[in-house]
N, C-alpha and C. Protein backbone atom coordinates (compact mmCIF):
# COMPACT_ATOMS: atom_id res chain seq x y z
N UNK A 1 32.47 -54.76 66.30
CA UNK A 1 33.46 -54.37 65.31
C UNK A 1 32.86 -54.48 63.91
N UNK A 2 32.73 -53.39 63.34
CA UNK A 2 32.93 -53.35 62.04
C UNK A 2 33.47 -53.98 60.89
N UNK A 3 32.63 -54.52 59.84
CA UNK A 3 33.71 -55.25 58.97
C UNK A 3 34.70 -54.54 58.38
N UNK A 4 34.63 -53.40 58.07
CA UNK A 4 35.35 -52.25 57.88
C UNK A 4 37.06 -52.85 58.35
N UNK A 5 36.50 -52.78 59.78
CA UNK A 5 37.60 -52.14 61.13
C UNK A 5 38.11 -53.67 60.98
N UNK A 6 37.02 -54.94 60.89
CA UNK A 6 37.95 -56.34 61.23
C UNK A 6 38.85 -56.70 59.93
N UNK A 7 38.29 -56.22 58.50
CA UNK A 7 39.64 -56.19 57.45
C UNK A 7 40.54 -55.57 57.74
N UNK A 8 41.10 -54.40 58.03
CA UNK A 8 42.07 -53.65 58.03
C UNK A 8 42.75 -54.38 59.25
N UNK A 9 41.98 -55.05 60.70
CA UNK A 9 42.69 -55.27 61.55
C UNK A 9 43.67 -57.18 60.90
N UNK A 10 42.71 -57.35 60.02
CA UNK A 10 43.40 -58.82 59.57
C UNK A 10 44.88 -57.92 58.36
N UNK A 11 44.08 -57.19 57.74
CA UNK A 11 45.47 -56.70 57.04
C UNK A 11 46.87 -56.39 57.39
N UNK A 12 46.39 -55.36 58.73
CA UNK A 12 47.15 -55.42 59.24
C UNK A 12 48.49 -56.54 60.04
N UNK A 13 47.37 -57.58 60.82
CA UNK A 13 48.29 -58.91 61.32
C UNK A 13 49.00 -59.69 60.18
N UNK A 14 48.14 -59.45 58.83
CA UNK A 14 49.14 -60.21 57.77
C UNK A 14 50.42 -59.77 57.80
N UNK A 15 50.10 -58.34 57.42
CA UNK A 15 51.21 -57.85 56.98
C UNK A 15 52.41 -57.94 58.00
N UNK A 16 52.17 -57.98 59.23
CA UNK A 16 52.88 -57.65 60.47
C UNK A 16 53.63 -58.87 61.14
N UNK A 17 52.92 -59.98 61.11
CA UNK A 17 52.86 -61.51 61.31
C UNK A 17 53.96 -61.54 60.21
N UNK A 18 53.87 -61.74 59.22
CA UNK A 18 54.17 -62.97 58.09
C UNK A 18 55.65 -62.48 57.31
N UNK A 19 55.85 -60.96 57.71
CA UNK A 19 56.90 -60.32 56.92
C UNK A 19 57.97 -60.93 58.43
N UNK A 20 59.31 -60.67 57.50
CA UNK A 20 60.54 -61.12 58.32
C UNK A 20 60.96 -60.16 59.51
N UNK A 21 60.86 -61.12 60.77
CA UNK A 21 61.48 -60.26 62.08
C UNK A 21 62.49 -61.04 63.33
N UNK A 22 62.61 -60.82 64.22
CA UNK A 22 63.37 -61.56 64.53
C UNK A 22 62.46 -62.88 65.46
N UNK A 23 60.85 -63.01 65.39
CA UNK A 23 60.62 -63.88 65.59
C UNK A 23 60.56 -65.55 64.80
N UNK A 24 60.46 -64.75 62.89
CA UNK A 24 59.93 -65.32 62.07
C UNK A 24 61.56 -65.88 62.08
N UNK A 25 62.57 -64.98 62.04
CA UNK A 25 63.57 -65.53 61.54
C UNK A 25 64.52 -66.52 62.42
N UNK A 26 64.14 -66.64 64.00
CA UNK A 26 64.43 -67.46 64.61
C UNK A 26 63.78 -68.53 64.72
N UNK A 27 62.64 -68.88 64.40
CA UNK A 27 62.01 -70.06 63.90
C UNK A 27 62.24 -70.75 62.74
N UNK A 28 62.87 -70.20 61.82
CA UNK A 28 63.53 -70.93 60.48
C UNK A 28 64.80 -70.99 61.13
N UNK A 29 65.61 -70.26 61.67
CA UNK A 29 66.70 -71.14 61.85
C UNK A 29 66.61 -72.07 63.26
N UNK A 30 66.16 -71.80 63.98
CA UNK A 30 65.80 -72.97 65.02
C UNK A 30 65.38 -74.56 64.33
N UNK A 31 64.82 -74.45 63.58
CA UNK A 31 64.22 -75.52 62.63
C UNK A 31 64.77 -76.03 62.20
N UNK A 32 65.51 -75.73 61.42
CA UNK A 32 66.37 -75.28 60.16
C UNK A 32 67.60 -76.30 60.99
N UNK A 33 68.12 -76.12 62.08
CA UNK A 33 68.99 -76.54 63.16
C UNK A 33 68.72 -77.71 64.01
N UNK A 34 67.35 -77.76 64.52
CA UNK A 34 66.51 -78.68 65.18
C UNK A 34 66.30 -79.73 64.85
N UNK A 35 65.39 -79.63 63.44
CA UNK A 35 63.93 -80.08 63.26
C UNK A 35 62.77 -79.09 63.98
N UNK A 36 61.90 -79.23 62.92
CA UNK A 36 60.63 -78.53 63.92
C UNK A 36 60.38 -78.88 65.14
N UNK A 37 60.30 -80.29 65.53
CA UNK A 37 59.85 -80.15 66.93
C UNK A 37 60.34 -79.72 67.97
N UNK A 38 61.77 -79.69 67.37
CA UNK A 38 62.25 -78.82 68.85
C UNK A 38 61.98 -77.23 68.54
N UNK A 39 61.55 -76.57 67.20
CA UNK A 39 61.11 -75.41 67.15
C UNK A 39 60.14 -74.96 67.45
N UNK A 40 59.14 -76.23 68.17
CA UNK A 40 57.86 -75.47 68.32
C UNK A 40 58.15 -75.03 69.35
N UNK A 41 59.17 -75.48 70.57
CA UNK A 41 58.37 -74.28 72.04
C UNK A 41 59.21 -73.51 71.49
N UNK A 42 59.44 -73.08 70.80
CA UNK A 42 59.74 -71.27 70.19
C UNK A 42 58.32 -70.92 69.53
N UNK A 43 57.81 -71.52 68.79
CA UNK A 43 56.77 -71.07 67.67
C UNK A 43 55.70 -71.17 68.96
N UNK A 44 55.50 -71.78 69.58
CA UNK A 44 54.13 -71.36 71.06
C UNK A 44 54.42 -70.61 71.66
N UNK A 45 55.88 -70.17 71.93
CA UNK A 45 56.18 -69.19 73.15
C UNK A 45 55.86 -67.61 72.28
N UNK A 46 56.00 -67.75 71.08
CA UNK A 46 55.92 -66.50 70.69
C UNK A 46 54.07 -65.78 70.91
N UNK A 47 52.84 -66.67 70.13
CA UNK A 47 52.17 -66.09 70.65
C UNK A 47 51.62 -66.02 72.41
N UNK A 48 51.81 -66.93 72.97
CA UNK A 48 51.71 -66.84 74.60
C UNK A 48 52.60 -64.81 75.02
N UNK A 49 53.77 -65.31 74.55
CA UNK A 49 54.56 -63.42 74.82
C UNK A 49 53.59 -62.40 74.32
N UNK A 50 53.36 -62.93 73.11
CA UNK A 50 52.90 -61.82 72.39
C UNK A 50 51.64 -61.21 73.47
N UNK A 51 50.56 -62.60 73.73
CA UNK A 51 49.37 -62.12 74.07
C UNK A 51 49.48 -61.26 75.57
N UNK A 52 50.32 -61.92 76.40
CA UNK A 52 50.48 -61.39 77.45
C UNK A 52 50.60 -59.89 77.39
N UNK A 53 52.12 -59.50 76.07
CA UNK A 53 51.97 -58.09 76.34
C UNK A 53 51.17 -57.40 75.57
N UNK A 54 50.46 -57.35 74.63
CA UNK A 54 49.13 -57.48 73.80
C UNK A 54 48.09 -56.92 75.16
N UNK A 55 47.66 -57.51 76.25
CA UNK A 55 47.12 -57.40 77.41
C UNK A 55 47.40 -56.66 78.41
N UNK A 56 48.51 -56.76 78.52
CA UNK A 56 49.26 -55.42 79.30
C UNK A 56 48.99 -54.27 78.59
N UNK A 57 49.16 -54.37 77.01
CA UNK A 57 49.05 -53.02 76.35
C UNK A 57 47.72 -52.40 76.63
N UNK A 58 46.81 -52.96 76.65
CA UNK A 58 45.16 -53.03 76.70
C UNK A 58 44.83 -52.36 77.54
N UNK A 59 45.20 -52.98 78.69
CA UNK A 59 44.88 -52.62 80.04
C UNK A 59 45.82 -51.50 80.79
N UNK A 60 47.01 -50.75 79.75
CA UNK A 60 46.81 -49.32 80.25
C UNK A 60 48.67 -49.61 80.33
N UNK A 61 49.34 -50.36 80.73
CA UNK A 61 51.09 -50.22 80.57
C UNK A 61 52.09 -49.80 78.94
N UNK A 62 51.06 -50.25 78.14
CA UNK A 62 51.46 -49.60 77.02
C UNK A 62 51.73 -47.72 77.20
N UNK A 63 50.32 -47.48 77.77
CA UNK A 63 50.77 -45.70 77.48
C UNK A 63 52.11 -45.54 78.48
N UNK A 64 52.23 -46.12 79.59
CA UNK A 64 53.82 -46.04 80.50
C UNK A 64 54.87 -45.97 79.58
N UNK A 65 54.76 -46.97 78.78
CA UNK A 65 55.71 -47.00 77.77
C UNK A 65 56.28 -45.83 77.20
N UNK A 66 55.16 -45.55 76.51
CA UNK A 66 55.33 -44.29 75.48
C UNK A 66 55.10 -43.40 75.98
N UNK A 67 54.99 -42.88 77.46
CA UNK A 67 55.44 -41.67 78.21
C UNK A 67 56.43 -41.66 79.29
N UNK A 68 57.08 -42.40 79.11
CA UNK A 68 58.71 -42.92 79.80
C UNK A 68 59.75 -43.24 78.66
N UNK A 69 60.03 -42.10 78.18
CA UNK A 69 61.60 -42.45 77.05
C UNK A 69 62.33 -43.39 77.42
N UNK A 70 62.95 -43.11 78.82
CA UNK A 70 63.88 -44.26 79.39
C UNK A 70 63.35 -45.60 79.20
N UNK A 71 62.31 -45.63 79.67
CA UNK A 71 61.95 -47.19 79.65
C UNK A 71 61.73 -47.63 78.23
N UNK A 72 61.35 -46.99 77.26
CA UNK A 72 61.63 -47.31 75.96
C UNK A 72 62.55 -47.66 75.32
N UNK A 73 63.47 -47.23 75.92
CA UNK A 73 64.83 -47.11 75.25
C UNK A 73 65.54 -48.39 75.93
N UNK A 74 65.22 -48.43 77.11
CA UNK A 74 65.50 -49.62 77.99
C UNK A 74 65.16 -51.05 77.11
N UNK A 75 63.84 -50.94 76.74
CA UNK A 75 63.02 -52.03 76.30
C UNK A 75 64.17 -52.12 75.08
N UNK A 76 63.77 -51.06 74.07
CA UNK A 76 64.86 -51.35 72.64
C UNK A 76 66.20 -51.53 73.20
N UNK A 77 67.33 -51.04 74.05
CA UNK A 77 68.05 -51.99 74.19
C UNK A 77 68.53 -53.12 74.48
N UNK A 78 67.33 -53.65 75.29
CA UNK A 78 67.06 -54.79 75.62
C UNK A 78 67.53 -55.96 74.42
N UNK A 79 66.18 -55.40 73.72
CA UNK A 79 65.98 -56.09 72.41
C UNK A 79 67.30 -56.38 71.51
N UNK A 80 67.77 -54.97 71.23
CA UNK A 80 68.57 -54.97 70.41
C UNK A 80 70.05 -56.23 70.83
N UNK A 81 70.59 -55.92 72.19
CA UNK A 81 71.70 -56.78 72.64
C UNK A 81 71.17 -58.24 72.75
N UNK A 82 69.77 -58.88 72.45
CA UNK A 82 69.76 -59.73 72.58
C UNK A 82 69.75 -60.74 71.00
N UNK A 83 69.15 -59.56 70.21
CA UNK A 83 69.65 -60.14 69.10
C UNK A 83 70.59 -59.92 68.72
N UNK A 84 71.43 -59.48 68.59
CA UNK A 84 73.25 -59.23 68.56
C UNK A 84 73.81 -60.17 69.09
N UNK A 85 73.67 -60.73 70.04
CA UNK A 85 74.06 -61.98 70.76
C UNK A 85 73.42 -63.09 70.11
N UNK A 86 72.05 -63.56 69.76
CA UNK A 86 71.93 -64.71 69.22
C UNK A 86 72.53 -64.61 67.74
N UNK A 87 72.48 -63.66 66.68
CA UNK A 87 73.46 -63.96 65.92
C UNK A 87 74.68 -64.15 65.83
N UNK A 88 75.38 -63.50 67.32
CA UNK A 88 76.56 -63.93 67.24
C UNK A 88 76.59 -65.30 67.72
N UNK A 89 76.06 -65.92 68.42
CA UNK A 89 76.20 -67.31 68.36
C UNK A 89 75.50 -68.28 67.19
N UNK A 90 75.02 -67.87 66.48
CA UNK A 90 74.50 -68.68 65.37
C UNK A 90 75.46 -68.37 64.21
N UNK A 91 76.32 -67.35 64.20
CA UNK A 91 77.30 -67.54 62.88
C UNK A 91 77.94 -68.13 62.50
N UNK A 92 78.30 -68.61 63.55
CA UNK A 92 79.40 -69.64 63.68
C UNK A 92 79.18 -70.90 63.30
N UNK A 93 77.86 -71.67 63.63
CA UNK A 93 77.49 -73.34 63.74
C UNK A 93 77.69 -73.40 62.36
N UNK A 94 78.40 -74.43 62.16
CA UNK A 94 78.43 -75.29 60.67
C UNK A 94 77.87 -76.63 60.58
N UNK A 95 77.55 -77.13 61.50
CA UNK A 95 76.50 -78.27 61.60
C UNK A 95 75.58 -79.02 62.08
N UNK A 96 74.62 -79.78 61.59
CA UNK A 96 73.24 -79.65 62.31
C UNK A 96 73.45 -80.32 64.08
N UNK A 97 72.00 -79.29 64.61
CA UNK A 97 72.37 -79.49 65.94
C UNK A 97 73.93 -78.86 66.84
N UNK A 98 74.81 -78.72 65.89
CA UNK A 98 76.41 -78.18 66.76
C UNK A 98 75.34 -76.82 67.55
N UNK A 99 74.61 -75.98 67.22
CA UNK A 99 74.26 -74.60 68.04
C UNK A 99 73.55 -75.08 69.14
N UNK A 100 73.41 -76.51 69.92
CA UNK A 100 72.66 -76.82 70.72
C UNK A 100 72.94 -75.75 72.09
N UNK A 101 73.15 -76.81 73.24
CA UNK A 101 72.86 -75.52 74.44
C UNK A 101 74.10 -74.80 74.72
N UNK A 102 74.99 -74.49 73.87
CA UNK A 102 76.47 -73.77 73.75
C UNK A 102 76.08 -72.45 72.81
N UNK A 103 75.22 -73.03 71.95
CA UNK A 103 74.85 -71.67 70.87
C UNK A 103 73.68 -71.23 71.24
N UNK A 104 72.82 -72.02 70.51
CA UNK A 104 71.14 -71.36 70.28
C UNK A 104 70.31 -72.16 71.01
N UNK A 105 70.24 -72.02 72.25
CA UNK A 105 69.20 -72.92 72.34
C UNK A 105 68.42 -71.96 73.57
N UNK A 106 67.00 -71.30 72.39
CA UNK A 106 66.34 -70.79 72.96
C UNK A 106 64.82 -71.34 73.71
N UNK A 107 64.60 -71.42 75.06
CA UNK A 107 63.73 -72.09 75.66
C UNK A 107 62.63 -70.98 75.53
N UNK A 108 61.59 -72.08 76.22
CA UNK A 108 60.25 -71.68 75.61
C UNK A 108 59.76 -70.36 76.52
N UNK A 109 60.65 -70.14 77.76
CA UNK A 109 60.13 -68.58 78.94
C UNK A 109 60.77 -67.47 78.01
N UNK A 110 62.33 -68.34 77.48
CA UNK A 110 63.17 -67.20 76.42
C UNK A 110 62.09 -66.23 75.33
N UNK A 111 61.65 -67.62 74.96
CA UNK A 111 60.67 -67.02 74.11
C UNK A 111 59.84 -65.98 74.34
N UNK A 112 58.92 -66.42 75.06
CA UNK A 112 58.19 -65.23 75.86
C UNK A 112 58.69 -64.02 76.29
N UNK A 113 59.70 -64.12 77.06
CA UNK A 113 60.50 -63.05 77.17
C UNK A 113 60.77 -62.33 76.27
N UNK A 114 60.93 -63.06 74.98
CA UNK A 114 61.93 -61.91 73.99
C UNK A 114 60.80 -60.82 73.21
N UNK A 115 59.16 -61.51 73.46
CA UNK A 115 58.65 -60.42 72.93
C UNK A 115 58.64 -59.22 73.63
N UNK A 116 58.84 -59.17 74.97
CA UNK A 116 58.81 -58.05 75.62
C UNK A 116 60.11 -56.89 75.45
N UNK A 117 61.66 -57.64 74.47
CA UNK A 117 62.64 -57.00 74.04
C UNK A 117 62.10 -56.67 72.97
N UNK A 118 61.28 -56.80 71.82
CA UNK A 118 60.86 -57.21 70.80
C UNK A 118 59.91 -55.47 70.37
N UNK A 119 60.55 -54.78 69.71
CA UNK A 119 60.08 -53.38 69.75
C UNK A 119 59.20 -53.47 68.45
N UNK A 120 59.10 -54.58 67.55
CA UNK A 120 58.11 -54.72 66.50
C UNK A 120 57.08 -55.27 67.60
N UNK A 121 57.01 -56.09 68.16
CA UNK A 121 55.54 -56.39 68.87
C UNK A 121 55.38 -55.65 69.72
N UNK A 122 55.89 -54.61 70.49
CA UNK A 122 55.75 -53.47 71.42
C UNK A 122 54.57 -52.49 70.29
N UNK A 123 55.24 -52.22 69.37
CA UNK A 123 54.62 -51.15 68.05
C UNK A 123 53.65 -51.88 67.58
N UNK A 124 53.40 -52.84 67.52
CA UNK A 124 52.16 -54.08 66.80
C UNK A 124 50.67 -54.35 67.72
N UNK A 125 51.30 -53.93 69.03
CA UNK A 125 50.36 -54.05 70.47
C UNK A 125 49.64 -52.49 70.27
N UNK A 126 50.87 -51.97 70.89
CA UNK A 126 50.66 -50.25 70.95
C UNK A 126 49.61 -49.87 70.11
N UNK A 127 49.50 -49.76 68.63
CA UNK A 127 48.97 -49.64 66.88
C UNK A 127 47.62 -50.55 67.34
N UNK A 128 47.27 -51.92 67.77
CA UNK A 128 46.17 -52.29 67.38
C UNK A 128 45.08 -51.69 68.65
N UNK A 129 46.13 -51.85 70.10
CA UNK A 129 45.55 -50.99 71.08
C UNK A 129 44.94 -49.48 71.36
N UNK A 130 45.24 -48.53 69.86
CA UNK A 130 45.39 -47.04 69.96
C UNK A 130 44.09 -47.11 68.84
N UNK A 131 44.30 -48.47 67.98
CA UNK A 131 43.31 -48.15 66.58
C UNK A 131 41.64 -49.07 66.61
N UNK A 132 41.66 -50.35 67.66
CA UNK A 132 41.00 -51.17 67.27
C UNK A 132 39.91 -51.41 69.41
N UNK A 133 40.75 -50.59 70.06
CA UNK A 133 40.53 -51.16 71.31
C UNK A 133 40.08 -49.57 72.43
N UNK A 134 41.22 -48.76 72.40
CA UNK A 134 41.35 -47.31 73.41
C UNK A 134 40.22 -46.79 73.19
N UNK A 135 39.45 -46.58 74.33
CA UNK A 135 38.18 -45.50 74.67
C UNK A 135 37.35 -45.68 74.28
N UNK A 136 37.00 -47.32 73.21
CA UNK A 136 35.89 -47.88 73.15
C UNK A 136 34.67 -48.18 74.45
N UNK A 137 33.92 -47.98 74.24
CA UNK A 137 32.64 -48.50 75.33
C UNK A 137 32.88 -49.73 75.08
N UNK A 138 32.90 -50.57 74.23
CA UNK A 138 33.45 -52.11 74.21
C UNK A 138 34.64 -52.54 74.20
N UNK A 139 35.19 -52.01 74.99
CA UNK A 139 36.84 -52.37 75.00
C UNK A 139 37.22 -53.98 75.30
N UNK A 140 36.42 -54.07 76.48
CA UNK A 140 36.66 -55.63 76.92
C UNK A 140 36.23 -56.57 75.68
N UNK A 141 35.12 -56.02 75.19
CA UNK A 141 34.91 -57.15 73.92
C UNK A 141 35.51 -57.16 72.89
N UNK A 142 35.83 -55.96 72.57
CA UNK A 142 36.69 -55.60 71.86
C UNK A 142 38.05 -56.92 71.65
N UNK A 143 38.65 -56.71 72.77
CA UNK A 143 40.03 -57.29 73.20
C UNK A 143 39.87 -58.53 73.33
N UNK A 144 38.75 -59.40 73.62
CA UNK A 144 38.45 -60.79 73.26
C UNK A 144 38.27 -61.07 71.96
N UNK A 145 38.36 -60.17 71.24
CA UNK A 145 37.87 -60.50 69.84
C UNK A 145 39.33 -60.75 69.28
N UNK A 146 40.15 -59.10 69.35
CA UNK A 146 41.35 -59.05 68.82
C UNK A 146 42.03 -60.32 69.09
N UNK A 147 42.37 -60.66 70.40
CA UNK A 147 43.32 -60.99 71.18
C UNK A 147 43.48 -62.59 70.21
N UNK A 148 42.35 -63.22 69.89
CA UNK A 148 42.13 -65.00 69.59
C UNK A 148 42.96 -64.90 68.27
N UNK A 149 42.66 -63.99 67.19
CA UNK A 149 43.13 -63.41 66.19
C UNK A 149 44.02 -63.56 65.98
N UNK A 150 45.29 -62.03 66.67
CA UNK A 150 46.57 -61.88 66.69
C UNK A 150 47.29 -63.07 67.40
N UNK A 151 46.81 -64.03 68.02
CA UNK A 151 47.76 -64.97 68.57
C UNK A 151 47.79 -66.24 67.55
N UNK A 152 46.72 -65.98 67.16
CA UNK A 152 46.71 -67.65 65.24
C UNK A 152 47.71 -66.32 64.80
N UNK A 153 47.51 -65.79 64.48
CA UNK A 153 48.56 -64.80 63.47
C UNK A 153 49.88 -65.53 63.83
N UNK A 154 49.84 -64.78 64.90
CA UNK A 154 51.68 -65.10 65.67
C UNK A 154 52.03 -66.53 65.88
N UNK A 155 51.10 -67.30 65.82
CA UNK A 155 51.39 -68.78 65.89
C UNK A 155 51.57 -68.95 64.66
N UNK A 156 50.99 -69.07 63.33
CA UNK A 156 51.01 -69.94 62.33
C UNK A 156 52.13 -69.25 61.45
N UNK A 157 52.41 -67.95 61.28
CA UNK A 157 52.98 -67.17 60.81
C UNK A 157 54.58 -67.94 61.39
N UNK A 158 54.77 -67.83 62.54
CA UNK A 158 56.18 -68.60 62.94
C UNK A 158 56.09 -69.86 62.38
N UNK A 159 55.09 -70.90 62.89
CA UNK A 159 55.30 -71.92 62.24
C UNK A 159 54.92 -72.17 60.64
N UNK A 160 54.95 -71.13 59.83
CA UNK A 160 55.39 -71.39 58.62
C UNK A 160 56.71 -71.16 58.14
N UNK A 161 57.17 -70.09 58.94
CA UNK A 161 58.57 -70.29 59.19
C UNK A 161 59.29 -71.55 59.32
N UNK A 162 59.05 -71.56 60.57
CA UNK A 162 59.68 -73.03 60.95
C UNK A 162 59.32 -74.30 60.20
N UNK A 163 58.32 -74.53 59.73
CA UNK A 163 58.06 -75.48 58.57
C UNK A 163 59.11 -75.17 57.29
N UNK A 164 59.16 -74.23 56.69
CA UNK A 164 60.29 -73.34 55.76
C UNK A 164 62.00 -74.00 56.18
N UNK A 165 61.77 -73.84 57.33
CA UNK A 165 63.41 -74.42 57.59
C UNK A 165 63.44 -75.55 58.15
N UNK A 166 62.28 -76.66 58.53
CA UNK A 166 62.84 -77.62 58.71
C UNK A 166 62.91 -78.39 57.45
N UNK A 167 62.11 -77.57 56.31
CA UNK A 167 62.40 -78.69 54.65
C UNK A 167 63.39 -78.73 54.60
N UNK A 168 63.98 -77.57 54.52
CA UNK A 168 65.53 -76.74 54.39
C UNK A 168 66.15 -77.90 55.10
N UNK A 169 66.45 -78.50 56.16
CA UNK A 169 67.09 -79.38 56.89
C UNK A 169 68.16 -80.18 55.98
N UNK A 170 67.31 -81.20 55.50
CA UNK A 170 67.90 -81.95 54.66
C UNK A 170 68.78 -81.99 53.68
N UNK A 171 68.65 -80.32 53.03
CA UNK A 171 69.71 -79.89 52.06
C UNK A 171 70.79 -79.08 52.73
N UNK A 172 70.17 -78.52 54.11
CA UNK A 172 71.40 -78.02 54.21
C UNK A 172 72.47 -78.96 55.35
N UNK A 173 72.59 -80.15 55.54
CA UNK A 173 73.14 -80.74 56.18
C UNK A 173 74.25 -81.02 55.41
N UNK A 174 74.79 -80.76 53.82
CA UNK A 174 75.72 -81.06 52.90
C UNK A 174 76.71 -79.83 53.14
N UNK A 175 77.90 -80.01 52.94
CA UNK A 175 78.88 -78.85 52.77
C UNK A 175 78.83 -77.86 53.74
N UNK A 176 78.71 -77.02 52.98
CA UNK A 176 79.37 -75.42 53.95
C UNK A 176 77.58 -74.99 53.90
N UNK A 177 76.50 -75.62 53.60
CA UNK A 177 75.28 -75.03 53.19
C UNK A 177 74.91 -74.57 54.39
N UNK A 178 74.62 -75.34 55.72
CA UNK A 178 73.91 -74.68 56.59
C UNK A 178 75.53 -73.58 57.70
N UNK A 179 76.42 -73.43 57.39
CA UNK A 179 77.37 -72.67 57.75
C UNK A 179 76.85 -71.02 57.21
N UNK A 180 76.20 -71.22 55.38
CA UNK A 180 75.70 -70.11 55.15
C UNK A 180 74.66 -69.72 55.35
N UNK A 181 73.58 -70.57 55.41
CA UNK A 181 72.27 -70.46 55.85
C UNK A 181 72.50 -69.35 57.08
N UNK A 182 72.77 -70.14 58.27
CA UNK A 182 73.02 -69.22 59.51
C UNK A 182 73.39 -68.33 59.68
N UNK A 183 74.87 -67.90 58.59
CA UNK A 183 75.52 -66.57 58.92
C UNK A 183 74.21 -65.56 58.16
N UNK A 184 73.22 -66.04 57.42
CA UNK A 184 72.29 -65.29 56.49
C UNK A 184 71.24 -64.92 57.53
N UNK A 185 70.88 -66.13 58.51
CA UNK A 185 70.06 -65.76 59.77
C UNK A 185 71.09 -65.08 60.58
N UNK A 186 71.78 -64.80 60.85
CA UNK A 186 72.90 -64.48 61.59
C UNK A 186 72.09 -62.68 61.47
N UNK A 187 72.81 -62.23 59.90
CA UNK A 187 72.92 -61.34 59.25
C UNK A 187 71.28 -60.97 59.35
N UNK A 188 70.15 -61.45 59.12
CA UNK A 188 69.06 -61.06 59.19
C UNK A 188 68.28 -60.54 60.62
N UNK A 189 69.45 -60.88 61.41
CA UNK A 189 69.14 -60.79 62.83
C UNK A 189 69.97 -59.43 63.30
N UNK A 190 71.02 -59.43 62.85
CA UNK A 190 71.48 -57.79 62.36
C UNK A 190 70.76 -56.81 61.95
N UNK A 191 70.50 -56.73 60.87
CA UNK A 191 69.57 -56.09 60.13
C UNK A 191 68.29 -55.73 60.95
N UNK A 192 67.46 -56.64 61.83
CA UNK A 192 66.41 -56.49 62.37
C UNK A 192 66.84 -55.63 63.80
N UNK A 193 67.97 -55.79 64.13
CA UNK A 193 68.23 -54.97 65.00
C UNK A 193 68.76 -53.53 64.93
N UNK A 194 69.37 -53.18 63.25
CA UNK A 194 69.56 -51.94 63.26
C UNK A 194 68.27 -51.05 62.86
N UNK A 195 67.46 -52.39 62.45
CA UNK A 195 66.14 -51.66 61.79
C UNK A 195 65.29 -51.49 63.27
N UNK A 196 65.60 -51.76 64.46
CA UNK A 196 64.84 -51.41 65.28
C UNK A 196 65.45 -50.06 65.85
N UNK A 197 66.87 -49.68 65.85
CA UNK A 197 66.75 -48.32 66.09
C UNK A 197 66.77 -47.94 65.55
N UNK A 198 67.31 -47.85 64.03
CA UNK A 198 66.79 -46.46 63.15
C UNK A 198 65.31 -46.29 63.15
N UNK A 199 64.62 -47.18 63.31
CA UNK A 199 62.95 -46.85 63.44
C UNK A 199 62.69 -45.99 65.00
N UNK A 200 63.44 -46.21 65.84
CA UNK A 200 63.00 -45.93 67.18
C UNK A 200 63.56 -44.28 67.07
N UNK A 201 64.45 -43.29 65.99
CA UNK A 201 65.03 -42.58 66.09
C UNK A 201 63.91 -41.48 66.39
């Protein structure tokens, strides 16, 4: 790989990693709710998901994807009803810990799982698999290279998140603060879901 090709591929994970989605934003409020430590098996499960389907993409189920509408659409609704559902149970909690295993309490397979609902890391796989990996003579090395990469991405990127909201903890344990916090993760979890089908249009 090219230094060329390995900036643009780090530019890329910045940009992709670190901006708000519904992984980043369930790790600040998991946190935010928790404490970090109970946010990390969210913040590990995300790159473990990621890499798995990252690998799948690699090795050839990505193009299924994107030559099966249905199953696309399958996948994004997947996605979409599942974040619709965790904000609707996170709007509600007004105090720390109340979203335990009645609201939010997403386990660490959840996790994994949800990247595969997760139509930003479907498009994040797809994109590095089409630009950095497909029809290379070094594909396999290729994909050992990427792969170590995008998963510090997806790891530290959440857990700066989740570091973000467990400071947050302490202030928002007063008043109506973490009642708004949540309906704001609530609402950001909205947003990420209408922004996944108007993108999918």
């Amino acid at each position: 790989m090219t230094a060329a090709e390995f900036s643009a591929l780090m530019l890329l994970s910045a940009a992709t990693s670190f901006t708000p989605g519904p992984n980043t934003t369930l790790s600040t409020a998991l946190a935010a709710n928790f404490g970090l430590r109970r946010a990390m098996r969210f913040v590990c499960a995300v790159p473990v998901g990621w890499g798995l389907l990252f690998t799948l993409c690699a090795v050839g189920l990505g193009s299924l994807v994107v030559a099966q509408p249905a199953l696309r659409w399958g996948i994004l609704g997947g996605g979409v009803g599942y974040l619709l559902w965790l904000a609707w149970r996170l709007a509600g909690s007004s105090a720390l810990a109340q979203v335990d295993a009645s609201r939010l309490n997403v386990t660490f397979s959840q996790g994994v799982l949800l990247q595969f609902l997760n139509i930003k890391a479907w498009m994040l796989a797809l994109s590095v698999v089409a630009g950095w990996i497909a029809g290379r003579p070094d594909a396999i090395e290729r994909t050992l290279q990427v792969l170590p990469l995008m998963l510090a991405f997806g790891f530290f990127s959440n857990l700066t998140y989740a570091t973000t909201g467990s400071l947050l903890r302490g202030w928002l344990a007063h008043g109506q603060r973490l009642l708004v916090f949540n309906r704001c993760m609530a609402a950001a979890l909205v947003l990420t879901a209408v922004w996944m089908l108007w993108s999918a249009r």
